[in-house]
Every structure is written in structure tokens, then in C-alpha cells.
Protein backbone atom coordinates (compact mmCIF):
# COMPACT_ATOMS: atom_id res chain seq x y z
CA UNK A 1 117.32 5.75 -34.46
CA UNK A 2 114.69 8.51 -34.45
CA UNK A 3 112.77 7.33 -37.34
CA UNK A 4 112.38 3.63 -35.77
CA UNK A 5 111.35 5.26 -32.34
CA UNK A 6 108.51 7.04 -33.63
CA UNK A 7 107.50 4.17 -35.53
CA UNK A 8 108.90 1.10 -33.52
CA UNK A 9 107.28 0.51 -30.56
CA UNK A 10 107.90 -2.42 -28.01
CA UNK A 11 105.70 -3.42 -24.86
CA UNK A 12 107.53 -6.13 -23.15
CA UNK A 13 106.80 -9.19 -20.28
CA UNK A 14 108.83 -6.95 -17.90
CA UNK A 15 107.34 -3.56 -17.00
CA UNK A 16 110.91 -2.37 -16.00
CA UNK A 17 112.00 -2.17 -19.89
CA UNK A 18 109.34 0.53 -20.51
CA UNK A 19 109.05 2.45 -17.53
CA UNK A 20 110.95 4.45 -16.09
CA UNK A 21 110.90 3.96 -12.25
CA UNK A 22 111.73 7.41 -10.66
CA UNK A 23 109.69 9.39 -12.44
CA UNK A 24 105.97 9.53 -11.66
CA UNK A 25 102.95 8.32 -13.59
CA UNK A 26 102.36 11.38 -15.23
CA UNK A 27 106.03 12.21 -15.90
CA UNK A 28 106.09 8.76 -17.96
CA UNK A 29 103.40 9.32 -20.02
CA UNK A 30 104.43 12.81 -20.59
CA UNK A 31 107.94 11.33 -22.15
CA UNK A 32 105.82 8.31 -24.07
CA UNK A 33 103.71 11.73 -25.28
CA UNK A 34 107.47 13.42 -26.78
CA UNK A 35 108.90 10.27 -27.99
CA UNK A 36 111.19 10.35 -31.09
CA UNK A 37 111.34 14.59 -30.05
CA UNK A 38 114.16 16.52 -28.52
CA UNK A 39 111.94 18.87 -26.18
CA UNK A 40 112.57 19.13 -22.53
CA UNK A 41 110.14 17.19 -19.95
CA UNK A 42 108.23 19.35 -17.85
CA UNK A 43 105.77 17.69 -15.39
CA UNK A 44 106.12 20.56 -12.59
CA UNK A 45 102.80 22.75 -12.76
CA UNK A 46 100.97 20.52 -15.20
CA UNK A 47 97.76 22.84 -16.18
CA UNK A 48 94.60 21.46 -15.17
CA UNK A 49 93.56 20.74 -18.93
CA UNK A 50 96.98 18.28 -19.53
CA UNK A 51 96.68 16.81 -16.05
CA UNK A 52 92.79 15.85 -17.27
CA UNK A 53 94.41 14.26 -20.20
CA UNK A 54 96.17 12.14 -18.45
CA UNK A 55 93.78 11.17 -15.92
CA UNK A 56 91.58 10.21 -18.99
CA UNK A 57 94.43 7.96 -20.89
CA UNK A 58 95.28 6.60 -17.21
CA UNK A 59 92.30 5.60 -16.49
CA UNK A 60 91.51 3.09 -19.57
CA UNK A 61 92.61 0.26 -17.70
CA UNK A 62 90.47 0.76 -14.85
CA UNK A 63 93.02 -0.53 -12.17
CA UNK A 64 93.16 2.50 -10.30
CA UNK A 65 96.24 4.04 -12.59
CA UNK A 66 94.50 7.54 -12.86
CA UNK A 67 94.43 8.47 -9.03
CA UNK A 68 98.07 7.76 -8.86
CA UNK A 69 99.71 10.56 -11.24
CA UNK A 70 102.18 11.79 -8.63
CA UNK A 71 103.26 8.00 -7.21
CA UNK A 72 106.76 7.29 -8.86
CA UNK A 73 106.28 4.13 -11.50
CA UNK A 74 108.71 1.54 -9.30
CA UNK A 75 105.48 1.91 -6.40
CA UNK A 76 103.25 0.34 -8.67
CA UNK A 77 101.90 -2.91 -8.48
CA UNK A 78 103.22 -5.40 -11.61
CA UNK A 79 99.63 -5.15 -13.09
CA UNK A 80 99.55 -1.12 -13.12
CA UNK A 81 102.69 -0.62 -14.40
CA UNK A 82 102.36 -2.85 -17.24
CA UNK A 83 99.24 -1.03 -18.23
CA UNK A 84 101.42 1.88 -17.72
CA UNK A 85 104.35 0.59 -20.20
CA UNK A 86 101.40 -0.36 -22.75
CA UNK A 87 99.69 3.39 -22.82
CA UNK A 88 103.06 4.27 -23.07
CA UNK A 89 104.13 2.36 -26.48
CA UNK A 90 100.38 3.40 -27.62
CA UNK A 91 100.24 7.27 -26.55
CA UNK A 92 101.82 8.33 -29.95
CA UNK A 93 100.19 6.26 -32.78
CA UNK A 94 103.43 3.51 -33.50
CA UNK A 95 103.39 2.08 -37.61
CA UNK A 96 104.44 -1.51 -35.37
CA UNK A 97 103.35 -2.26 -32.10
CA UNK A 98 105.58 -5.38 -31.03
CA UNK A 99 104.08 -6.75 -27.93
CA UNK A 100 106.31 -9.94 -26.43
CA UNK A 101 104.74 -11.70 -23.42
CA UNK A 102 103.42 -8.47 -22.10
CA UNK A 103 100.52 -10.21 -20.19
CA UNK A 104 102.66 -13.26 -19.45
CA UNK A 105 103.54 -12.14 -15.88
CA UNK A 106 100.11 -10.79 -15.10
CA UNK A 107 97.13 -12.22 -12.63
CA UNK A 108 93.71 -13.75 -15.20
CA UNK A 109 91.93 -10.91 -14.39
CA UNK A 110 94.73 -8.17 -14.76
CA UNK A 111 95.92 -9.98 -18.13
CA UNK A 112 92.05 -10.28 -19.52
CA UNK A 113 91.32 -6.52 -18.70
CA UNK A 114 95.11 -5.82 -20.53
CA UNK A 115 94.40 -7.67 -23.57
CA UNK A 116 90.39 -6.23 -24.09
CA UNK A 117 92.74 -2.98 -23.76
CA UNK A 118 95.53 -4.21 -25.91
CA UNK A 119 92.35 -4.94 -28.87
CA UNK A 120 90.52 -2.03 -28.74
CA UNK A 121 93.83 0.17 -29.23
CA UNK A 122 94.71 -1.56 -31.95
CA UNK A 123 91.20 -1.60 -33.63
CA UNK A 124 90.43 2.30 -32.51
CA UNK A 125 94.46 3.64 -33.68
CA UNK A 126 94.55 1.04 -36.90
CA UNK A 127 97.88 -0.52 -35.17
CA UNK A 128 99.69 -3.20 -37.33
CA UNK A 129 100.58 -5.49 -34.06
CA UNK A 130 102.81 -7.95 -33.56
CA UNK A 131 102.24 -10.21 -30.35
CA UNK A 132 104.10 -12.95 -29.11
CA UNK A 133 102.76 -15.15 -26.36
CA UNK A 134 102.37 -19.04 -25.05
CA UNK A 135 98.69 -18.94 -24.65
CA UNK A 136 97.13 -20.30 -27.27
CA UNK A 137 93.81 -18.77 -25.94
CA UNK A 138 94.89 -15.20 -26.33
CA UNK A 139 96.45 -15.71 -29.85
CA UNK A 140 92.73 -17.31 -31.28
CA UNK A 141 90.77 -14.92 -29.74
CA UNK A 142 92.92 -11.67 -30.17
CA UNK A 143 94.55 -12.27 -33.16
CA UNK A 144 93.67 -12.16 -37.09
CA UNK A 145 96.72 -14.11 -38.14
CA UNK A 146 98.48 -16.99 -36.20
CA UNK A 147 102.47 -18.00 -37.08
CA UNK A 148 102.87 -21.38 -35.02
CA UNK A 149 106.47 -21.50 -35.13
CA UNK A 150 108.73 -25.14 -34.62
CA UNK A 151 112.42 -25.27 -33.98
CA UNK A 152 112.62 -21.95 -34.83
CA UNK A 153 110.66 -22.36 -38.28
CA UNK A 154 107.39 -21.45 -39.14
CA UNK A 155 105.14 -24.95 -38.53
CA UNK A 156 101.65 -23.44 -38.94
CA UNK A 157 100.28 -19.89 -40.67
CA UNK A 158 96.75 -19.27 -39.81
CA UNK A 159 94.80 -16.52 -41.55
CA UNK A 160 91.37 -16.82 -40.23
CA UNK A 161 87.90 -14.63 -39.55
CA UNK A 162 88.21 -13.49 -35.79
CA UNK A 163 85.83 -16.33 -33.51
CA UNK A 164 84.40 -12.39 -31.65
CA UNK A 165 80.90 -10.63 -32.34
């Protein structure tokens, strides 16, 4: 079990599954940060340096994440704490990132700003990702291989060059 949760990581359509809603912001990152590890969490008197470095992974997303550290994760809106759950499964460098539906539930703009997110983790932490998802859009423009699947077999396998500069 320890082996595939260091290098197993799943971001799912509900937030719920990978958040933990009682703790804070900061207090879930902080356990994303020890996955796979048996050390005690300790989010009480965060130095100034730590709390900075997790204002700074908070605040990729841009949705306001990073000026609410101290609010526990179930006060979030849907879009934050999805961003939340995915700089979770990303904090410590995963060999798989499987990521089912995790805009699915998610306003345009909210799922845009989550996928340019979702792409430039991958492409800055060399992820091997997985993503499953209904919009067709996403999968061309996101992805570098496309499995149409067909009563539950694989109908189409699309290894292409990427359609973005």
C-alpha cells in the first residue's frame, strides 16, 4: 500500500474523495506534502518560510485558494477545492497521475483555468497522466494519446502531434 501511494495518485470528479473537509487548506496540503510517510501532521505555528510555500503552491490556480490557508476545506467553493484535491495528488511528484472527470463538475471558466493547470504540471513534473473525461474538446487539446473506448473495448487509439503552439 505504501509503495502505490507514493506513486499512485488519483484526482477525482468529486472533491470530497481527496480532501479532507475538517482540516484547513494548509493542513491538507501539508498531509498531500507527507504522503506515503508515517510522520505526525503539524500545522499549529507554521514558520513564516513553510506558510510562504504554501501560499505560493495555493496560489497557482488563481481562484483565490492562497488567502484562505486557515478556512477548513468543506467551506470551499466546488471550484477551489478541486484545485485543492489536484495540488494535492501533484505536491509530491506521483510515477501515475490518474485524473477521472476531475473538471466534469466544474463552471467553463473554473474547468479551463484547471486543465491549463492540470498541463503545465504535467509538462513542468514529467507526469505520465492518465485522464478520463466526456469532452472530446479537452482530450484533443490536452492530450498526446486518445483511447476512444466502445462497449467497454477500445474503438479508436489516437497517437497524434499536440494541435498547441
Amino acid at each position: 500500500m505504501k509503495l502505490r501511494a507514493q506513486n499512485v495518485i488519483a484526482c477525482f470528479q468529486d472533491p470530497k474523495l481527496g480532501t479532507a473537509p475538517r482540516m484547513t487548506v494548509a493542513e491538507n496540503l501539508l498531509l498531500a506534502e507527507r504522503r506515503g510517510e508515517k510522520r505526525r501532521l503539524r500545522s499549529r505555528g507554521l514558520t513564516i518560510e513553510k506558510r510562504a510555500e504554501l501560499v505560493k503552491i495555493a496560489d497557482q490556480m488563481g481562484n483565490g485558494l492562497a488567502q484562505r490557508l486557515d478556512v477548513a476545506t468543506g467551506q470551499l467553493s466546488g471550484g477551489q477545492r478541486q484545485a485543492l484535491a489536484f495540488l494535492m495528488a501533484t505536491e509530491k511528484r506521483p510515477e501515475l497521475l490518474l485524473l477521472d472527470e476531475h473538471t466534469a463538475a466544474l463552471d467553463p471558466k473554473t474547468s479551463t483555468q484547471l486543465m491549463d493547470l492540470t498541463d503545465q504540471q504535467i509538462r513542468q513534473q514529467h507526469l505520465t497522466a492518465m485522464m478520463i473525461t466526456h469532452n472530446l474538446s479537452d482530450a484533443l487539446a490536452y492530450g498526446d494519446r486518445l483511447l476512444v473506448m466502445s462497449n467497454g473495448k477500445i474503438a479508436m487509439d489516437y497517437t497524434g502531434e499536440r494541435n498547441k503552439p
